[in-house]
C-alpha atoms as a PDB file:
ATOM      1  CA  UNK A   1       0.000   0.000   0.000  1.00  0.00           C
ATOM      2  CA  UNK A   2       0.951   3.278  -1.113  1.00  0.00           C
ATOM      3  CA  UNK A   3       2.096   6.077   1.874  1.00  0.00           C
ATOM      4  CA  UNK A   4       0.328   8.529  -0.512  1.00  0.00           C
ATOM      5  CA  UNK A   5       1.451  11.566   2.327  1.00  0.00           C
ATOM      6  CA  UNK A   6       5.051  10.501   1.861  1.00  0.00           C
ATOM      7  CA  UNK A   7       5.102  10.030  -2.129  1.00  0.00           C
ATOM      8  CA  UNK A   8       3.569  13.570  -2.112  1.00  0.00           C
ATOM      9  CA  UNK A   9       6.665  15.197  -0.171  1.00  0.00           C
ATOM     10  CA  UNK A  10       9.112  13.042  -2.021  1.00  0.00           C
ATOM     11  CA  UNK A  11       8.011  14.902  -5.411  1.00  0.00           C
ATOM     12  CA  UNK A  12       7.516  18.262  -3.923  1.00  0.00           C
ATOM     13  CA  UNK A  13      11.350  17.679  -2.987  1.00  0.00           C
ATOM     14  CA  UNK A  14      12.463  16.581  -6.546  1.00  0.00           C
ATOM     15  CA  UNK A  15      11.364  20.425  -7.283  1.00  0.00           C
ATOM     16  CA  UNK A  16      13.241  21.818  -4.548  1.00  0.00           C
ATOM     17  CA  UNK A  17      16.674  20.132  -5.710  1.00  0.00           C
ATOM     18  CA  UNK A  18      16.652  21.698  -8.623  1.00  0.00           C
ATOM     19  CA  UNK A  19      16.340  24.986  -7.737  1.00  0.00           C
ATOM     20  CA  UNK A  20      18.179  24.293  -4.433  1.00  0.00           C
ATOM     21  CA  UNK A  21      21.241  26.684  -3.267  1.00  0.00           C
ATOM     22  CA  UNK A  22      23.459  24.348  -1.035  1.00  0.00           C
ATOM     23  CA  UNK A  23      25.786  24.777  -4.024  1.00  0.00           C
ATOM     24  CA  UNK A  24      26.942  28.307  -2.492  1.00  0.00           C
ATOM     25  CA  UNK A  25      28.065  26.982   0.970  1.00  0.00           C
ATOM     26  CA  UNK A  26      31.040  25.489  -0.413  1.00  0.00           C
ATOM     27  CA  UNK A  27      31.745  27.625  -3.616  1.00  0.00           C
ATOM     28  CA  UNK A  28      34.755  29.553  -2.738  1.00  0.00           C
ATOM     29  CA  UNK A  29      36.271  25.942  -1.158  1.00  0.00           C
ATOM     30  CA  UNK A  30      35.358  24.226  -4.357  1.00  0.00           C
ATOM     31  CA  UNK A  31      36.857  26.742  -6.593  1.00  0.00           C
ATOM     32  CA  UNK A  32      40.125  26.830  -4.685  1.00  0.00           C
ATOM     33  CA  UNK A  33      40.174  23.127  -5.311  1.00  0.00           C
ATOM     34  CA  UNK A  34      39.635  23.264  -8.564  1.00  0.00           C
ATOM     35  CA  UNK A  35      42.201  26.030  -9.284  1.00  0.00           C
ATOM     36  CA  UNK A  36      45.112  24.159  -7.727  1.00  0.00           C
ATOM     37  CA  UNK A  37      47.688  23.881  -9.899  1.00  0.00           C
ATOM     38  CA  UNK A  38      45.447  24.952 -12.531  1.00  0.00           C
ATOM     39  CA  UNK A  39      47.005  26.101 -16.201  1.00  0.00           C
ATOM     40  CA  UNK A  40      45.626  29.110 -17.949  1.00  0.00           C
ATOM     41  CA  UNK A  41      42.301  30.649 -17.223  1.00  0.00           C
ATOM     42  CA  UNK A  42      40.844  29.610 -13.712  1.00  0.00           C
ATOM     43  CA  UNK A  43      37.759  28.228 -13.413  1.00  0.00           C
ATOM     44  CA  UNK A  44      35.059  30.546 -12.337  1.00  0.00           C
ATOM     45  CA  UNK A  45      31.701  28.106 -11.417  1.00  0.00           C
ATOM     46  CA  UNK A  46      32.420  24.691  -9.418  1.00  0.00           C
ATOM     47  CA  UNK A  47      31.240  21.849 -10.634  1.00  0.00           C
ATOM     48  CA  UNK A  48      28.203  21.396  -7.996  1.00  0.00           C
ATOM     49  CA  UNK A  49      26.631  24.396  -9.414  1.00  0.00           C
ATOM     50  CA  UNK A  50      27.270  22.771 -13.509  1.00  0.00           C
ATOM     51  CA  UNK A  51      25.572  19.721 -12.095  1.00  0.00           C
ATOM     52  CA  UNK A  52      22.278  21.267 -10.841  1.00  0.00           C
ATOM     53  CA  UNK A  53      22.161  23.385 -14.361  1.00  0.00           C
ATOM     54  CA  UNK A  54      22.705  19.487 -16.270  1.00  0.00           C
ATOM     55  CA  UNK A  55      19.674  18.777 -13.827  1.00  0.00           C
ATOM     56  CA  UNK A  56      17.460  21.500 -14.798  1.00  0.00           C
ATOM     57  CA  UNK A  57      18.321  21.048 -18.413  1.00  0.00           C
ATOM     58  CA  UNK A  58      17.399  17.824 -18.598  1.00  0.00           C
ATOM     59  CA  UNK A  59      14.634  17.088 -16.116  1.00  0.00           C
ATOM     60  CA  UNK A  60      12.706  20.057 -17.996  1.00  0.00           C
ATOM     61  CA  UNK A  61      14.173  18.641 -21.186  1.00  0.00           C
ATOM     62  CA  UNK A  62      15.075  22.815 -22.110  1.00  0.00           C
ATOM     63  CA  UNK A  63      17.616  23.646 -25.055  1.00  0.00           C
ATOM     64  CA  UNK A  64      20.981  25.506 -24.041  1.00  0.00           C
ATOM     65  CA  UNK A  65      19.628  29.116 -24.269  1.00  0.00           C
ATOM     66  CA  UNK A  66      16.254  28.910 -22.480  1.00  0.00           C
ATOM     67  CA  UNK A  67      18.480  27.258 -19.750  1.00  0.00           C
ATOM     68  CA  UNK A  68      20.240  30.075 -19.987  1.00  0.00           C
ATOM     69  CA  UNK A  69      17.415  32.310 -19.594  1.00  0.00           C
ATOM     70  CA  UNK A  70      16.150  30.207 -16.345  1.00  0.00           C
ATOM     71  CA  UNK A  71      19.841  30.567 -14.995  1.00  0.00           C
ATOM     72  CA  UNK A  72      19.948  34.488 -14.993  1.00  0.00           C
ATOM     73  CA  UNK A  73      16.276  34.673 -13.701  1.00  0.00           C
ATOM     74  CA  UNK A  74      16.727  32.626 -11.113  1.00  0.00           C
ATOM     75  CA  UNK A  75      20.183  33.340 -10.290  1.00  0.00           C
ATOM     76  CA  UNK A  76      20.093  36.896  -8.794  1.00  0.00           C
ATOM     77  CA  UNK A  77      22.041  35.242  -5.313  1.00  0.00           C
ATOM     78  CA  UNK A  78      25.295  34.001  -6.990  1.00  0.00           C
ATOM     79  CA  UNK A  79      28.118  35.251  -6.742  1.00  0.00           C
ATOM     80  CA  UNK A  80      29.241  35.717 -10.535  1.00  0.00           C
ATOM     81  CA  UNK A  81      27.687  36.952 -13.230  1.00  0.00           C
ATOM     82  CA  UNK A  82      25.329  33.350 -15.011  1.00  0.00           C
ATOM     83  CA  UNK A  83      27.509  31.631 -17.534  1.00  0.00           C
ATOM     84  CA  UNK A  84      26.308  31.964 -21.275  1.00  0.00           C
ATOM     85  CA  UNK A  85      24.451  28.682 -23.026  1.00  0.00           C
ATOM     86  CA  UNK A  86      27.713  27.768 -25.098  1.00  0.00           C
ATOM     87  CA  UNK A  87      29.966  27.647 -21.701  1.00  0.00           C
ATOM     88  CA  UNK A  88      27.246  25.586 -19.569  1.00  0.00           C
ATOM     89  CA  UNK A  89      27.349  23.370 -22.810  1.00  0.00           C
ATOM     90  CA  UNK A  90      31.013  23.170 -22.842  1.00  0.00           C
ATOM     91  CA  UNK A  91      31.245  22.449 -19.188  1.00  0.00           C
ATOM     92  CA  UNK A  92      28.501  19.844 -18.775  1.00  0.00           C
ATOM     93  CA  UNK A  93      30.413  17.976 -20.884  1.00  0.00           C
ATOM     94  CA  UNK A  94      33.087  17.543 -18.899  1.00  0.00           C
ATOM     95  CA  UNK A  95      31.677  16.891 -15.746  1.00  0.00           C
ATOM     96  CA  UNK A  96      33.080  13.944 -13.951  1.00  0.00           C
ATOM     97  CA  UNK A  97      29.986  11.911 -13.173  1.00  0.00           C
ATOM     98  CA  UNK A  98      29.399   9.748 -10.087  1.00  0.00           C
ATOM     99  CA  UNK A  99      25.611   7.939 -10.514  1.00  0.00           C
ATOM    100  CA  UNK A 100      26.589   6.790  -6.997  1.00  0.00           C
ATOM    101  CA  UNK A 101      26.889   9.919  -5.426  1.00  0.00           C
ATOM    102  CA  UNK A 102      26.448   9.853  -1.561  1.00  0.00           C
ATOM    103  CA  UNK A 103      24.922   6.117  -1.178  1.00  0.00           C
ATOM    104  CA  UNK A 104      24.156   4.884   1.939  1.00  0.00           C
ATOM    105  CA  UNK A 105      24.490   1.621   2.975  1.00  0.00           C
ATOM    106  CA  UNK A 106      22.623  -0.225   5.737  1.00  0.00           C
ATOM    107  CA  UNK A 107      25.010  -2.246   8.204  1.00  0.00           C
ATOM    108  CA  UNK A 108      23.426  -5.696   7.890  1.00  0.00           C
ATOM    109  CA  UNK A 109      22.759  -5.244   3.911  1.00  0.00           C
ATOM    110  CA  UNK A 110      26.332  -5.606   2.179  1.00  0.00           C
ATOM    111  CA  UNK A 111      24.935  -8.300  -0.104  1.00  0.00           C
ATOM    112  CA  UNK A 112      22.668  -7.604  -2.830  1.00  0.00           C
ATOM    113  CA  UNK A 113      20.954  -8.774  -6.043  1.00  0.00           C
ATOM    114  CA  UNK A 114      21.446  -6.760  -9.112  1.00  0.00           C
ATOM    115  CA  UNK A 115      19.053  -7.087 -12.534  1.00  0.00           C
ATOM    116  CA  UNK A 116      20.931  -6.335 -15.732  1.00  0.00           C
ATOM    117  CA  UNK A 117      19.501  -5.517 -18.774  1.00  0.00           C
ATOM    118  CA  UNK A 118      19.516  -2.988 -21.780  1.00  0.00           C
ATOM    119  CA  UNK A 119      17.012  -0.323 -23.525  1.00  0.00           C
ATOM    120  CA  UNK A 120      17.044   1.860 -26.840  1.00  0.00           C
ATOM    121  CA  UNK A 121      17.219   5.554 -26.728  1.00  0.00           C
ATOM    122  CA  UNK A 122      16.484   7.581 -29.923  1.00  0.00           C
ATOM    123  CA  UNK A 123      19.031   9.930 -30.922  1.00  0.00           C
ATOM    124  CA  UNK A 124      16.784  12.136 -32.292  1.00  0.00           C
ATOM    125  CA  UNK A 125      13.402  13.417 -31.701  1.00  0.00           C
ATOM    126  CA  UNK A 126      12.072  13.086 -35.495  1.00  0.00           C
ATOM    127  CA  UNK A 127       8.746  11.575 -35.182  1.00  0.00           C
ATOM    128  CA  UNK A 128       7.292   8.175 -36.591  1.00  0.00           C
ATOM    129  CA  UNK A 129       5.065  10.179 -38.833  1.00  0.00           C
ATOM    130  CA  UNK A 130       7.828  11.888 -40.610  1.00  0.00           C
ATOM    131  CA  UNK A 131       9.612   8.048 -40.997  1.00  0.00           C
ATOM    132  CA  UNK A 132       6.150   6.893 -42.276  1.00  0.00           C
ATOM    133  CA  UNK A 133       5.213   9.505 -44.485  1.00  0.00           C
ATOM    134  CA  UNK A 134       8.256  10.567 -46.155  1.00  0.00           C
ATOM    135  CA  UNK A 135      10.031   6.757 -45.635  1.00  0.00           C
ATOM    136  CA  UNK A 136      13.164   8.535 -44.133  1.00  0.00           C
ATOM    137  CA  UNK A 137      15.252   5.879 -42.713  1.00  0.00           C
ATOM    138  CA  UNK A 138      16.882   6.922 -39.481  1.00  0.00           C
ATOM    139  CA  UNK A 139      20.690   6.496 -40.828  1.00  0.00           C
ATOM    140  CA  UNK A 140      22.170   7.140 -37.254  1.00  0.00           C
ATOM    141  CA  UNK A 141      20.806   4.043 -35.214  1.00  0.00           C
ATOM    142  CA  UNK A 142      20.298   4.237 -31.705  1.00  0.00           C
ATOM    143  CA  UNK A 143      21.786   4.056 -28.184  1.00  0.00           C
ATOM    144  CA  UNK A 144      21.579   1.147 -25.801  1.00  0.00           C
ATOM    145  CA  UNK A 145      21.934   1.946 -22.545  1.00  0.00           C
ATOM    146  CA  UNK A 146      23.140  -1.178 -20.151  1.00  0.00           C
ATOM    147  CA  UNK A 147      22.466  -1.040 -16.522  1.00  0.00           C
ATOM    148  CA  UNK A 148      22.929  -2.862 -13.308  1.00  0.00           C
ATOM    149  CA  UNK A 149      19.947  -1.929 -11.201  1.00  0.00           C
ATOM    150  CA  UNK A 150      19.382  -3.091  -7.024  1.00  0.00           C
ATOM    151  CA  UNK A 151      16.624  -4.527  -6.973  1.00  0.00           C
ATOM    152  CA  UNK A 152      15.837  -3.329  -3.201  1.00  0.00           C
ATOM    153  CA  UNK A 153      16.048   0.517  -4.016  1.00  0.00           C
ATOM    154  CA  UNK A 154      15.789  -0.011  -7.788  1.00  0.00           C
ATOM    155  CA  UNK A 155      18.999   2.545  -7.695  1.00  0.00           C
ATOM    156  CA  UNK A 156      21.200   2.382 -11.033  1.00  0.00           C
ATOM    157  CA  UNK A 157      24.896   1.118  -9.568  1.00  0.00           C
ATOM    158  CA  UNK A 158      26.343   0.838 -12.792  1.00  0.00           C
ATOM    159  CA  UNK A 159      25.558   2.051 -16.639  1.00  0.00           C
ATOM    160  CA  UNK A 160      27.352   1.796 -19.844  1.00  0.00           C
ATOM    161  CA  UNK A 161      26.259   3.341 -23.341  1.00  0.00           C
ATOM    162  CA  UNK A 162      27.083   1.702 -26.219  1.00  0.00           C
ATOM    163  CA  UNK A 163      25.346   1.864 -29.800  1.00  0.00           C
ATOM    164  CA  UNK A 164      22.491  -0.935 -30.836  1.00  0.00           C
ATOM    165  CA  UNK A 165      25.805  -3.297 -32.853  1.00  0.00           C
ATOM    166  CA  UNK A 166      26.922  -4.305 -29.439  1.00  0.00           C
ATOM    167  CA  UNK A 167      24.956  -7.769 -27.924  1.00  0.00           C
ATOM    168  CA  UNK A 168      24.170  -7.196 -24.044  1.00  0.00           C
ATOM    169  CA  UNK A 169      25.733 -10.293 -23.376  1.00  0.00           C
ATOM    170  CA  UNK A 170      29.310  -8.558 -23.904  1.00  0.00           C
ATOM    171  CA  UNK A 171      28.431  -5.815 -21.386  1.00  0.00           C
ATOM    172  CA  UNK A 172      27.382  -8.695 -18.730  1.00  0.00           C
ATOM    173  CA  UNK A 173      30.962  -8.270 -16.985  1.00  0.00           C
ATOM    174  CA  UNK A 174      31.536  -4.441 -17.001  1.00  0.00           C
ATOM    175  CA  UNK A 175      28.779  -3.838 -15.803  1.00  0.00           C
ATOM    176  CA  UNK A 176      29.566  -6.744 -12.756  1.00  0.00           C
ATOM    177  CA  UNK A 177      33.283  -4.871 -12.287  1.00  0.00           C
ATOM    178  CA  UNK A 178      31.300  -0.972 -12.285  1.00  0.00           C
ATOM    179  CA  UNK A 179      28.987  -2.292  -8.990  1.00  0.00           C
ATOM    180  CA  UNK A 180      32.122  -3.992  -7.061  1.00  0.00           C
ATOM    181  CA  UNK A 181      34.292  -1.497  -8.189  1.00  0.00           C
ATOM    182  CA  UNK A 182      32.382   1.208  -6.809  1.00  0.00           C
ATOM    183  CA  UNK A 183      31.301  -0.815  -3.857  1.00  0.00           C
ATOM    184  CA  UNK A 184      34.139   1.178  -1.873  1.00  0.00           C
ATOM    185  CA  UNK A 185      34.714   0.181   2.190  1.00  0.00           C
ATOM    186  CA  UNK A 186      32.581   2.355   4.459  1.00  0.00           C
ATOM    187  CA  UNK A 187      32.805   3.276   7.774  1.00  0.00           C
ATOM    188  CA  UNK A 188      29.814   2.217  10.123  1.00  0.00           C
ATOM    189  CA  UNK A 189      29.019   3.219  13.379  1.00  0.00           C
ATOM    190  CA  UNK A 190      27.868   0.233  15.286  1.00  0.00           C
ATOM    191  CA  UNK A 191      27.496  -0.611  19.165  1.00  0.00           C
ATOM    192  CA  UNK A 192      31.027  -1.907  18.892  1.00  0.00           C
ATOM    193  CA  UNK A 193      32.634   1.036  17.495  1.00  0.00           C
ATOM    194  CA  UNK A 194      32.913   1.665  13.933  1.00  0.00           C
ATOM    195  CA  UNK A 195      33.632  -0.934  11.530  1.00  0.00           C
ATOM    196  CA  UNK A 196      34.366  -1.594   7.777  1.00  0.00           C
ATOM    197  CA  UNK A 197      32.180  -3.178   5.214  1.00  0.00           C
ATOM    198  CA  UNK A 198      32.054  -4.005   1.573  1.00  0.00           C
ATOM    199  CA  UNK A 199      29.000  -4.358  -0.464  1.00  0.00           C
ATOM    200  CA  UNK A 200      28.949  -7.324  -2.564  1.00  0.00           C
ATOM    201  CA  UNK A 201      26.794  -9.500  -4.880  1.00  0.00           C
ATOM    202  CA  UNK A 202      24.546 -12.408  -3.952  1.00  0.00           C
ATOM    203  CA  UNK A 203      23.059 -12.513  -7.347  1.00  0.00           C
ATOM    204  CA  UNK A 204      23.098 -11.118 -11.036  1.00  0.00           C
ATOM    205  CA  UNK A 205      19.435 -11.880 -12.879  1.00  0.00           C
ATOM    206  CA  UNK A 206      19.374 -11.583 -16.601  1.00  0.00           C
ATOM    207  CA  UNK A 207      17.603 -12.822 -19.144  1.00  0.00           C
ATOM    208  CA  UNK A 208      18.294 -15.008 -22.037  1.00  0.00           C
ATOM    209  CA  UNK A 209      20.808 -12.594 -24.027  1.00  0.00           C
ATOM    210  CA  UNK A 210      23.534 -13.476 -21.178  1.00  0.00           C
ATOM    211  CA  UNK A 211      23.248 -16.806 -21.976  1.00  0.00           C
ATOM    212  CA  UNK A 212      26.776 -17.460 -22.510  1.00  0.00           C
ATOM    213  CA  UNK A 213      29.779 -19.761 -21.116  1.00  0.00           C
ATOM    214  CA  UNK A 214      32.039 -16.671 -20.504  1.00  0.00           C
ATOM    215  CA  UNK A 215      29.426 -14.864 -18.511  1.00  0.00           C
ATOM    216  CA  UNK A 216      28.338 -18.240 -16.118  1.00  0.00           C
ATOM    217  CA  UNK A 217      32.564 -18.148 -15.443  1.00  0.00           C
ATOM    218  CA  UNK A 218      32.918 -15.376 -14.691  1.00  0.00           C
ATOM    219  CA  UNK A 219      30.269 -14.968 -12.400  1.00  0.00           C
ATOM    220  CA  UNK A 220      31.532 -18.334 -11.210  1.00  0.00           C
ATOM    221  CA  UNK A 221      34.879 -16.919 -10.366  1.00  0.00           C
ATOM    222  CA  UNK A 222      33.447 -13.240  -8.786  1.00  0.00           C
ATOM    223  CA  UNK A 223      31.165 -16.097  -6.377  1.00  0.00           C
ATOM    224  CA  UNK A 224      28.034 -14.794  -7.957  1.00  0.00           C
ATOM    225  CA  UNK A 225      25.092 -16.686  -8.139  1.00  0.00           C
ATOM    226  CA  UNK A 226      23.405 -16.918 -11.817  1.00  0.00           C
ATOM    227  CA  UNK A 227      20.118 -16.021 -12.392  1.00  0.00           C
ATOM    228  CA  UNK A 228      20.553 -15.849 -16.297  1.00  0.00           C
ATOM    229  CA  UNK A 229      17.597 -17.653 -17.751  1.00  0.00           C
ATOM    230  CA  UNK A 230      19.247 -20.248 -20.356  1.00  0.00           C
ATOM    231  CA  UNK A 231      18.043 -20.902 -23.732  1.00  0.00           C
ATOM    232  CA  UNK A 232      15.189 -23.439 -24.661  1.00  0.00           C
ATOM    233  CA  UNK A 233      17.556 -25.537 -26.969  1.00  0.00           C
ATOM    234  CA  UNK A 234      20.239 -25.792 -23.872  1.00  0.00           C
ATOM    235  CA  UNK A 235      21.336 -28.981 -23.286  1.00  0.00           C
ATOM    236  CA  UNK A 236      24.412 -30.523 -20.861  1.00  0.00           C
ATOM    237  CA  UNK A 237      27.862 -30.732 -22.417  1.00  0.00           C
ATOM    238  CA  UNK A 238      31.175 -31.522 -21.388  1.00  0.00           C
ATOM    239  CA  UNK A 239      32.678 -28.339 -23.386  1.00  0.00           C
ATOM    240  CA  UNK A 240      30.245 -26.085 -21.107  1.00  0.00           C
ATOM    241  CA  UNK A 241      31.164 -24.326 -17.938  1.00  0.00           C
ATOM    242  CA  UNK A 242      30.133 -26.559 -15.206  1.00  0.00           C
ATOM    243  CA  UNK A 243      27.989 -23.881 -13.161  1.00  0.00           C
ATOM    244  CA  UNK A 244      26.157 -23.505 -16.272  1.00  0.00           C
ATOM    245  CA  UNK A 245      25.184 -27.407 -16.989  1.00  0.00           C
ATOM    246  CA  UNK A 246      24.264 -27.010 -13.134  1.00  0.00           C
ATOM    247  CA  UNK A 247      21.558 -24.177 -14.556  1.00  0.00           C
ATOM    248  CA  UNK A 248      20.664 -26.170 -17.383  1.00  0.00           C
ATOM    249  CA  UNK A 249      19.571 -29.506 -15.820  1.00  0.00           C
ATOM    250  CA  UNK A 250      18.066 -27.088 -13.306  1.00  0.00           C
ATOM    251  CA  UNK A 251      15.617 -24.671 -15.901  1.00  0.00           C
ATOM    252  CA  UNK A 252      14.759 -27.778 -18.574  1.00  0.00           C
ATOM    253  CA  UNK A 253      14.847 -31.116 -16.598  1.00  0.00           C
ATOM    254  CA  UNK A 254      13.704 -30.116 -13.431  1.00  0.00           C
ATOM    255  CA  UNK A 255      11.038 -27.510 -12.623  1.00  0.00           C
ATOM    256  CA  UNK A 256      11.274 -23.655 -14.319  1.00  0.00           C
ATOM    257  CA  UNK A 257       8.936 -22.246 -11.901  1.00  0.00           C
ATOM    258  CA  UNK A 258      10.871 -23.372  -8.829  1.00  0.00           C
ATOM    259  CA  UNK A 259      14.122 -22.382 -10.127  1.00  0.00           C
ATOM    260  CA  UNK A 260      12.380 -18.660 -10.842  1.00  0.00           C
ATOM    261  CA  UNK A 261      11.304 -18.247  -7.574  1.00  0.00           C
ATOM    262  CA  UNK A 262      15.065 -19.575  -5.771  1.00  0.00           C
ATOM    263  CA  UNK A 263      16.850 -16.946  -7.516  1.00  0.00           C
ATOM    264  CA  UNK A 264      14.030 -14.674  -7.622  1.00  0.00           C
ATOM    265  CA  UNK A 265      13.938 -14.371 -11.432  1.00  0.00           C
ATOM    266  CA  UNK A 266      10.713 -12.033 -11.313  1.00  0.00           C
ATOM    267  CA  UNK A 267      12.608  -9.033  -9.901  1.00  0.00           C
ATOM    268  CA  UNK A 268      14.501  -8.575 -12.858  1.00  0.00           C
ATOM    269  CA  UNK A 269      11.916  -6.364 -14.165  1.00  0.00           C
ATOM    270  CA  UNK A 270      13.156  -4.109 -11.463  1.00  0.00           C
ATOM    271  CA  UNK A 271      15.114  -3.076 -14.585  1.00  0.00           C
ATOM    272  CA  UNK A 272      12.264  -2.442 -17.069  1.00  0.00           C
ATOM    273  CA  UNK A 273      10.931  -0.390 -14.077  1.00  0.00           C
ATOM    274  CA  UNK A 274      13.788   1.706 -14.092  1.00  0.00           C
ATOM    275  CA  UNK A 275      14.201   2.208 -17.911  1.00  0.00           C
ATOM    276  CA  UNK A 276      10.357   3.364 -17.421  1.00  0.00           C
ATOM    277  CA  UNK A 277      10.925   5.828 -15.161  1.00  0.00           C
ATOM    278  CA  UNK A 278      13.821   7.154 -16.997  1.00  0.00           C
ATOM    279  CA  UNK A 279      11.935   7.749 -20.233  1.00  0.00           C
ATOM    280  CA  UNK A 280       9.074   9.314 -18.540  1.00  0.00           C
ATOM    281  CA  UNK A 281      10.763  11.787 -16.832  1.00  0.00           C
ATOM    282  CA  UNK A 282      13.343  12.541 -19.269  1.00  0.00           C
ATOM    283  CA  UNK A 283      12.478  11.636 -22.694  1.00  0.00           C
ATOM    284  CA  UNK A 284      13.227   8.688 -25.089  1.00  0.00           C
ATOM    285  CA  UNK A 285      15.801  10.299 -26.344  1.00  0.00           C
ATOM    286  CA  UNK A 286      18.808  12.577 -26.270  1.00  0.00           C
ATOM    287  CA  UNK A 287      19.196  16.026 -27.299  1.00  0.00           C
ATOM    288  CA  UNK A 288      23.215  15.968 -28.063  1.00  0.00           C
ATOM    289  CA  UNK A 289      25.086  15.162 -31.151  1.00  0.00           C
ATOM    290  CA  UNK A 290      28.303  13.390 -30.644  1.00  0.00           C
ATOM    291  CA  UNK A 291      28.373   9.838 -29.198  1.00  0.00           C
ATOM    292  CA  UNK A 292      30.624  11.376 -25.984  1.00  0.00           C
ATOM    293  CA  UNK A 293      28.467  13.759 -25.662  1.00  0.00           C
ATOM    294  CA  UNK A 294      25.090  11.687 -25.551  1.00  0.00           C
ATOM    295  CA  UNK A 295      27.205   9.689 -22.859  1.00  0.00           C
ATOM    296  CA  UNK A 296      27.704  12.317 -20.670  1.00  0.00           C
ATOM    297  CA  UNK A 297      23.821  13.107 -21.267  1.00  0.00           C
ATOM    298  CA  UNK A 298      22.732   9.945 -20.243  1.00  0.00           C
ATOM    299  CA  UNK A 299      25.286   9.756 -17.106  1.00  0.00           C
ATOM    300  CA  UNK A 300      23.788  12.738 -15.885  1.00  0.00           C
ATOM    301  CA  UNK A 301      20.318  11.509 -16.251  1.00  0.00           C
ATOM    302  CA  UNK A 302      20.596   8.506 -14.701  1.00  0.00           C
ATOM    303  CA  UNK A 303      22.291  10.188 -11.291  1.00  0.00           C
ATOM    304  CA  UNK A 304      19.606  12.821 -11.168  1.00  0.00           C
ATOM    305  CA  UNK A 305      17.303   9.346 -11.223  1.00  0.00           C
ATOM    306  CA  UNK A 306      19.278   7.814  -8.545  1.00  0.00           C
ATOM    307  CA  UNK A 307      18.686  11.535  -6.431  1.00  0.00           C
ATOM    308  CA  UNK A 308      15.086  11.290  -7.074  1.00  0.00           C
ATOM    309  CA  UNK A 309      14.767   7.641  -5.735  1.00  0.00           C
ATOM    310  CA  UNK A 310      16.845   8.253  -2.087  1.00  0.00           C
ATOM    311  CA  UNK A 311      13.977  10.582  -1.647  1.00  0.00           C
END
């Protein structure tokens, strides 16, 4: 049941990020930081207050100049005059983005069970009535975004962008290394005094497309269970990886329906769930033009959609 009180303030909040001003506490720090060592002309806007403009651009899906525009009206409290639409452009771009930014970890949760699995994102906005009408074949393909979602907070712990040639099951272990990785030792306070965990892996789900003797090793070697639906043609061979003949006899000669609910197969639509949220709030597609450029994009989306579900 839905705490309809609390999902109210949680999207009254999502509004207040945006136009939130914590960015100012530590400007002057941030700057200094920046500036060390720096060559040539110093930077004049940290990188917090780039970030919340990359926000605002893209959650209100607004081109460079009307950001612009929002920028100035809004920004009568900083303390330099609003950058201009070509350098917010320039410096989104080079943001160094963290879609883990400030996680919190419970003490007794350090393993978890991660979904993978991909989605398209247009690359441009032409609509299917132009395609129809005038046949114009879209000549530029698509983006597939790859993601490893939790399954508990349906957070995004790792993403990778690739274009539609590459087959998901070749992402399988990047995506794997991004969560552990970035599952970095933190400090918890317990009754005992503070102590160090890691987070790890219990599980990776995935569907048929990871289907593949390289991906059951290596998941084998990391001590992670499978919960990679195999294909219907599978059968038991000595040239296999053993863990996967294990999964085999398991999903065909046994009972499907039991093995789904042992490695809790049905939560890998925690996935689809985030790839729906994603393109609802932001669009099926992205506004930039180079391939870096439409990674950046989506890196940016996906930690504002990480923000928006801690809240």
């Amino acid at each position: 049941m839905i705490d309809w009180p609390s999902y109210n303030r949680s999207l009254v909040r999502r509004g207040e990020i945006l136009f939130s001003y914590d960015f100012l506490d530590g400007w002057d720090c941030e700057l200094d930081r920046m500036n060390e060592g720096k060559i040539g002309k110093p930077f004049t806007f940290p990188d917090s207050f780039i970030l919340v403009i990359g926000y605002i651009r893209y959650s209100l899906q607004l081109p460079y100049r009307q950001t612009e525009g929002i920028i100035k009206a809004t920004g009568k409290r900083l303390p330099e005059k609003p950058p201009s639409y070509g350098h917010i452009c320039k410096r989104i771009n080079k943001l160094n983005i963290d879609i883990q930014r400030k996680k919190t970890v419970d003490y007794n949760e350090d393993y978890i069970i991660v979904s993978i699995d991909s989605t398209g994102i247009k690359v441009t906005n032409r609509g299917q009535w132009m395609d129809k009408k005038w046949k114009i074949q879209n000549r530029k393909g698509y983006l597939k975004i790859h993601v490893a979602v939790d399954i508990k907070t349906k957070e995004i712990l790792a993403l990778d962008v690739t274009d539609e040639k590459v087959h998901d099951g070749k992402v399988l272990k990047k995506l794997v290394n991004q969560v552990l990785d970035c599952s970095t030792t933190t400090t918890t306070t317990t009754t005992r005094g503070s102590s160090k965990m890691v987070i790890k892996i219990k599980s990776a789900l995935g569907d048929g497309a990871y289907d593949s003797n390289a991906n059951f090793q290596y998941l084998q070697e990391k001590g992670i269970t499978p919960g990679i639906k195999v294909r219907k043609n599978s059968v038991v061979s000595l040239e296999n990886n053993r863990l996967r003949n294990k999964e085999v006899i398991q999903q065909t000669k046994v009972d499907l329906l039991k093995w789904k609910k042992k490695r809790k197969y049905g939560h890998r639509w925690m996935a689809e769930t985030a790839f729906s949220t994603i393109k609802r709030i932001f669009g099926e597609y992205v506004s930039a033009t180079k391939f870096d450029n439409m990674v950046k994009e989506m890196m940016i989306k996906v930690s504002l959609y990480n923000l928006f579900r801690r809240l």
